[in-house]
C-alpha atoms as a PDB file:
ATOM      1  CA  UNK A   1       0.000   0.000   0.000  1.00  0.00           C
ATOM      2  CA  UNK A   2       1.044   3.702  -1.136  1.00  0.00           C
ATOM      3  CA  UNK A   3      -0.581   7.144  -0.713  1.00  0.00           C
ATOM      4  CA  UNK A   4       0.227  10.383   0.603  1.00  0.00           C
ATOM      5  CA  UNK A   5      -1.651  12.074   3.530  1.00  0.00           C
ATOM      6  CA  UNK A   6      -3.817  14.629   2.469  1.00  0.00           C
ATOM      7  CA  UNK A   7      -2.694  18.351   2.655  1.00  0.00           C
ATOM      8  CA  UNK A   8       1.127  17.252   3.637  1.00  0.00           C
ATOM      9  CA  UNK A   9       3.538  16.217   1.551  1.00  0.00           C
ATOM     10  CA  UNK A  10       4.193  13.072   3.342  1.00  0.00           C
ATOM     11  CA  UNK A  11       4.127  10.229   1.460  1.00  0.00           C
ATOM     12  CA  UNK A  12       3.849   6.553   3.395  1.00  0.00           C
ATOM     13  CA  UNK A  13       3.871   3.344   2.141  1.00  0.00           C
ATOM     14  CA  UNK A  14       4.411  -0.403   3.481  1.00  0.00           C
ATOM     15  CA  UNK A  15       4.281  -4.216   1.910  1.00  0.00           C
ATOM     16  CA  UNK A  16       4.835  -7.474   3.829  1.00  0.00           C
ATOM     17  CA  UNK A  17       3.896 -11.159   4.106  1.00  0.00           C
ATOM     18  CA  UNK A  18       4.022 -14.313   5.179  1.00  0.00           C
ATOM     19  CA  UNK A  19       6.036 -16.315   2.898  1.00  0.00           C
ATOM     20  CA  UNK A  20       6.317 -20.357   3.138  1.00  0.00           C
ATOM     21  CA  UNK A  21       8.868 -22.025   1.350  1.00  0.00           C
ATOM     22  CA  UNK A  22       7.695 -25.431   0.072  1.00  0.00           C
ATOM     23  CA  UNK A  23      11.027 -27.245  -0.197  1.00  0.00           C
ATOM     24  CA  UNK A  24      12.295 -26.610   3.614  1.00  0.00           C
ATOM     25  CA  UNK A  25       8.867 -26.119   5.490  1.00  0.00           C
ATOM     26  CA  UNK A  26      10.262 -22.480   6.652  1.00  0.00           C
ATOM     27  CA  UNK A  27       7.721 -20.080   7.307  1.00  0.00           C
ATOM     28  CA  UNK A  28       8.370 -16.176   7.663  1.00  0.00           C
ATOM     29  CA  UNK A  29       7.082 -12.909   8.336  1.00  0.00           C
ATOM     30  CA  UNK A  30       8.510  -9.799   6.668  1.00  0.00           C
ATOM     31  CA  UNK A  31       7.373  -6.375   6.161  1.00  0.00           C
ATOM     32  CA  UNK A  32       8.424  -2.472   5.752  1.00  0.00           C
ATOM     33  CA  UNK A  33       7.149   0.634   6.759  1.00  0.00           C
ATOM     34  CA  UNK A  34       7.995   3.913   4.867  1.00  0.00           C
ATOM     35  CA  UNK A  35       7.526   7.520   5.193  1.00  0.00           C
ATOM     36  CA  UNK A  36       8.851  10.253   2.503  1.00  0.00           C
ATOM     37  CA  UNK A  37       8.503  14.115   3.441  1.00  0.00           C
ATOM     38  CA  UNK A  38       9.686  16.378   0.028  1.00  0.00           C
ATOM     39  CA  UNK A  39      10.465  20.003   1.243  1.00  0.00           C
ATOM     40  CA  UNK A  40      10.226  22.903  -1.288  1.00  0.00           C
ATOM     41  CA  UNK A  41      14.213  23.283  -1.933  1.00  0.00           C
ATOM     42  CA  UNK A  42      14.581  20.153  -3.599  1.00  0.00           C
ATOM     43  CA  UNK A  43      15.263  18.702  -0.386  1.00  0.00           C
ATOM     44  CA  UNK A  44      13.790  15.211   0.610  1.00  0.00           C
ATOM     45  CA  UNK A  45      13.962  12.550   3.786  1.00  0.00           C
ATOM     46  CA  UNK A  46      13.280   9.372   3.817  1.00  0.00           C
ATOM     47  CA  UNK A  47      12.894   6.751   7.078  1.00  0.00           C
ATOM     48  CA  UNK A  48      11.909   2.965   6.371  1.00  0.00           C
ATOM     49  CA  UNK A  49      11.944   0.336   9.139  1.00  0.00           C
ATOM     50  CA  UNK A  50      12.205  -3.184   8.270  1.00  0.00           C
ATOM     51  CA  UNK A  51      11.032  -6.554  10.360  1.00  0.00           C
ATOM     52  CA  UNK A  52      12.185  -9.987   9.351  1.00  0.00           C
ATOM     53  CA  UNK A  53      11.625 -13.279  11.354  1.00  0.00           C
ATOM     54  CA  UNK A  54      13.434 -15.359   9.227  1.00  0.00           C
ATOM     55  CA  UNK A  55      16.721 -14.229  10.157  1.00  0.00           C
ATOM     56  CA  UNK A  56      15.259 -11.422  13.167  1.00  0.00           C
ATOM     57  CA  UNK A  57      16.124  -8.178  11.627  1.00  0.00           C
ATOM     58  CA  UNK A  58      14.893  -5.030  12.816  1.00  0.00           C
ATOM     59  CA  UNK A  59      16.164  -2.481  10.944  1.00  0.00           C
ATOM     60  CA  UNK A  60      15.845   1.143  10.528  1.00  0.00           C
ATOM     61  CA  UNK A  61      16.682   3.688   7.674  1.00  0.00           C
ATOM     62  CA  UNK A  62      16.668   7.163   6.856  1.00  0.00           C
ATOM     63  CA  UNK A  63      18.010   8.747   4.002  1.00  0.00           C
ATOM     64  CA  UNK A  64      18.764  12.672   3.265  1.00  0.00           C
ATOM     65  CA  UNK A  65      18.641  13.433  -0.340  1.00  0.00           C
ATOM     66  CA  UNK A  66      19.018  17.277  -2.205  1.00  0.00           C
ATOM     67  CA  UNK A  67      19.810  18.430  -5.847  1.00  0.00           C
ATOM     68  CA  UNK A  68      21.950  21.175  -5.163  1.00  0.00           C
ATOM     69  CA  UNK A  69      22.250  22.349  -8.685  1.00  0.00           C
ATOM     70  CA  UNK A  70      20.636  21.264 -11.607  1.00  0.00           C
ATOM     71  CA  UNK A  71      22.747  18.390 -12.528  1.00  0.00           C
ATOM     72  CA  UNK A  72      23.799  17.276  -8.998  1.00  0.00           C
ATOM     73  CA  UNK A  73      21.940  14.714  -6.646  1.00  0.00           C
ATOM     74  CA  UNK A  74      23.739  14.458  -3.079  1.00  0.00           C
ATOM     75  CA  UNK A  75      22.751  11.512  -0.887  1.00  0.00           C
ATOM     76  CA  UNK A  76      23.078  10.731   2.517  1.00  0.00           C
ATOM     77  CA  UNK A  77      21.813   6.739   4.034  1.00  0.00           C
ATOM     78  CA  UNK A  78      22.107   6.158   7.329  1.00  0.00           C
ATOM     79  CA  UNK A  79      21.201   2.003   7.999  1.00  0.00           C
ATOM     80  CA  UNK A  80      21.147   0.876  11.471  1.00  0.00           C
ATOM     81  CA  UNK A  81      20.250  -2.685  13.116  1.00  0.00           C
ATOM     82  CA  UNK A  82      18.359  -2.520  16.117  1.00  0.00           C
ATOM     83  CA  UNK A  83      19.014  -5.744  17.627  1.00  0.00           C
ATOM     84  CA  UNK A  84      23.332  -5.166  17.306  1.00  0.00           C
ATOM     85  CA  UNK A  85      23.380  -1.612  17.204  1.00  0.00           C
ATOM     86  CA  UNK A  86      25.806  -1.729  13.532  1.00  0.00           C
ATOM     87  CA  UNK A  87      25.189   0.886  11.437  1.00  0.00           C
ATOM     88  CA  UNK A  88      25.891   1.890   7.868  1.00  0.00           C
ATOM     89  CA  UNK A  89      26.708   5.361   6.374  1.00  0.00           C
ATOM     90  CA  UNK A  90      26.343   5.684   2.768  1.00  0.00           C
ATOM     91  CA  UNK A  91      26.914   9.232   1.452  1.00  0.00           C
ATOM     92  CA  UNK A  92      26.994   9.908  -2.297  1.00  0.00           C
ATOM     93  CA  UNK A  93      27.006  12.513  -4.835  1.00  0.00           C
ATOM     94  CA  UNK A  94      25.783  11.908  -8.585  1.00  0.00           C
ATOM     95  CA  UNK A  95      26.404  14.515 -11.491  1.00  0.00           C
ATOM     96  CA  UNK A  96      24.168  14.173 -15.362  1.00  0.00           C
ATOM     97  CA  UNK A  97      26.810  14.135 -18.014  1.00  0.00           C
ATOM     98  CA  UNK A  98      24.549  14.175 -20.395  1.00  0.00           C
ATOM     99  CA  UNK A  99      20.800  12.385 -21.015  1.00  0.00           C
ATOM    100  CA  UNK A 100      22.338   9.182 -21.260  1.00  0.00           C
ATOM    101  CA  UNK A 101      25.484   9.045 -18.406  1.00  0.00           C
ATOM    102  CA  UNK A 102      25.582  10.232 -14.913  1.00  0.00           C
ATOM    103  CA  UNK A 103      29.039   9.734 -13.038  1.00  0.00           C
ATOM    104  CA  UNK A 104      28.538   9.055  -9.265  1.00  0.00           C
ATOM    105  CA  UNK A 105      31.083   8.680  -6.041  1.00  0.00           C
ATOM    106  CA  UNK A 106      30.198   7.601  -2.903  1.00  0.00           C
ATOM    107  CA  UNK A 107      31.124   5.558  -0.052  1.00  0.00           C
ATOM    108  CA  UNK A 108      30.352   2.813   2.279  1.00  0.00           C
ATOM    109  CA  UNK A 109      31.504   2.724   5.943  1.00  0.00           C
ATOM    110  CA  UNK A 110      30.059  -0.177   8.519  1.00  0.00           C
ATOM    111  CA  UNK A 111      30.530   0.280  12.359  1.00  0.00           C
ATOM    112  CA  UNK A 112      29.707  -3.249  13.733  1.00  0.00           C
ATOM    113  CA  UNK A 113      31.848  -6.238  14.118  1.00  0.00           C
ATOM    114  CA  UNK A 114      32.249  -9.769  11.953  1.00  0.00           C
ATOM    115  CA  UNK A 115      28.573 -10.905  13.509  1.00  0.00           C
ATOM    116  CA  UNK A 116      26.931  -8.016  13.409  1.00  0.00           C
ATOM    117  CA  UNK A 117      24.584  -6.886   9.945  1.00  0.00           C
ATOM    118  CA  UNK A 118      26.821  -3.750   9.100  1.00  0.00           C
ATOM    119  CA  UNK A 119      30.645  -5.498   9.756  1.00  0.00           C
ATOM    120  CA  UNK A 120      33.404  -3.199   9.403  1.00  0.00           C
ATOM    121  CA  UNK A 121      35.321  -4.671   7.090  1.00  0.00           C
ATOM    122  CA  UNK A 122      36.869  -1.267   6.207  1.00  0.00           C
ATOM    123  CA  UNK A 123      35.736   1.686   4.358  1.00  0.00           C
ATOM    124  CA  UNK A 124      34.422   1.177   0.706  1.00  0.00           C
ATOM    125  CA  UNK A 125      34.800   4.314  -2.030  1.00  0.00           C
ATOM    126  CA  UNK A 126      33.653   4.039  -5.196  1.00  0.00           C
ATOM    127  CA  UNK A 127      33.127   5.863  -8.479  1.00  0.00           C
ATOM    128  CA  UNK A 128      30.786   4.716 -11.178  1.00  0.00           C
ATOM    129  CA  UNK A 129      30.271   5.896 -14.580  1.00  0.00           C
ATOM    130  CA  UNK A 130      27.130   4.809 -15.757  1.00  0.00           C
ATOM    131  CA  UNK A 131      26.035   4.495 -19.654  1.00  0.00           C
ATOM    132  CA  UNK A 132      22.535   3.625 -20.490  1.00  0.00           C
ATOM    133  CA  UNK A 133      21.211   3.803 -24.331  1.00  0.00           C
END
């Protein structure tokens, strides 16, 4: 389910289920919850929290997103586990080199330990140039 709340500009949404798996017998729960606010300047935030009892996640994320220009997209995810306390930081920053490529940099940096869901296993960078036609 979608929709927005009338006279905001908060937009919510959720899905879930209960999922059986015919060749092992497991049975599961999982759903999300999601809210979206979009302020005037381009600026939006984003939280989500997600429940599995197949593997006993509760996790929580919120993500900070702005076009700064008109060819820049800056984004900030924060993902954190609830049950371990790991969390993930994702910031990243996207520029439109034309209609068909966008080149993007980012970063990935984890805070919990080997058995936790965000390990630090040291800090990820990246740069992507992406093509589509």
């Amino acid at each position: 389910m979608e929709g927005r709340l009338p006279g905001t500009r908060i937009e919510l949404r959720s899905e879930g289920g209960r999922v059986h798996n015919r060749e092992t017998g497991d049975v599961f729960t999982e759903y999300v919850l999601g809210a979206e606010y979009g302020f005037a300047n381009t600026v939006t935030l984003l939280g989500e929290y997600r429940f599995s009892d197949q593997d006993m996640n509760n996790q929580f994320a919120i993500q900070l997103g702005a076009q700064p220009a008109m060819l820049w997209a800056c984004q900030l995810l924060l993902l954190t586990d609830f049950d371990d306390s790991s969390v993930l930081i994702a910031p990243s920053m996207t520029y439109s080199l034309s209609d068909e490529m966008t080149l993007s940099a980012g970063g990935f940096i984890a805070t919990g330990n080997e058995t936790e869901a965000f390990p630090e296993i040291g800090n990820r960078f990246f740069l992507r140039w992406f093509v589509h036609f």
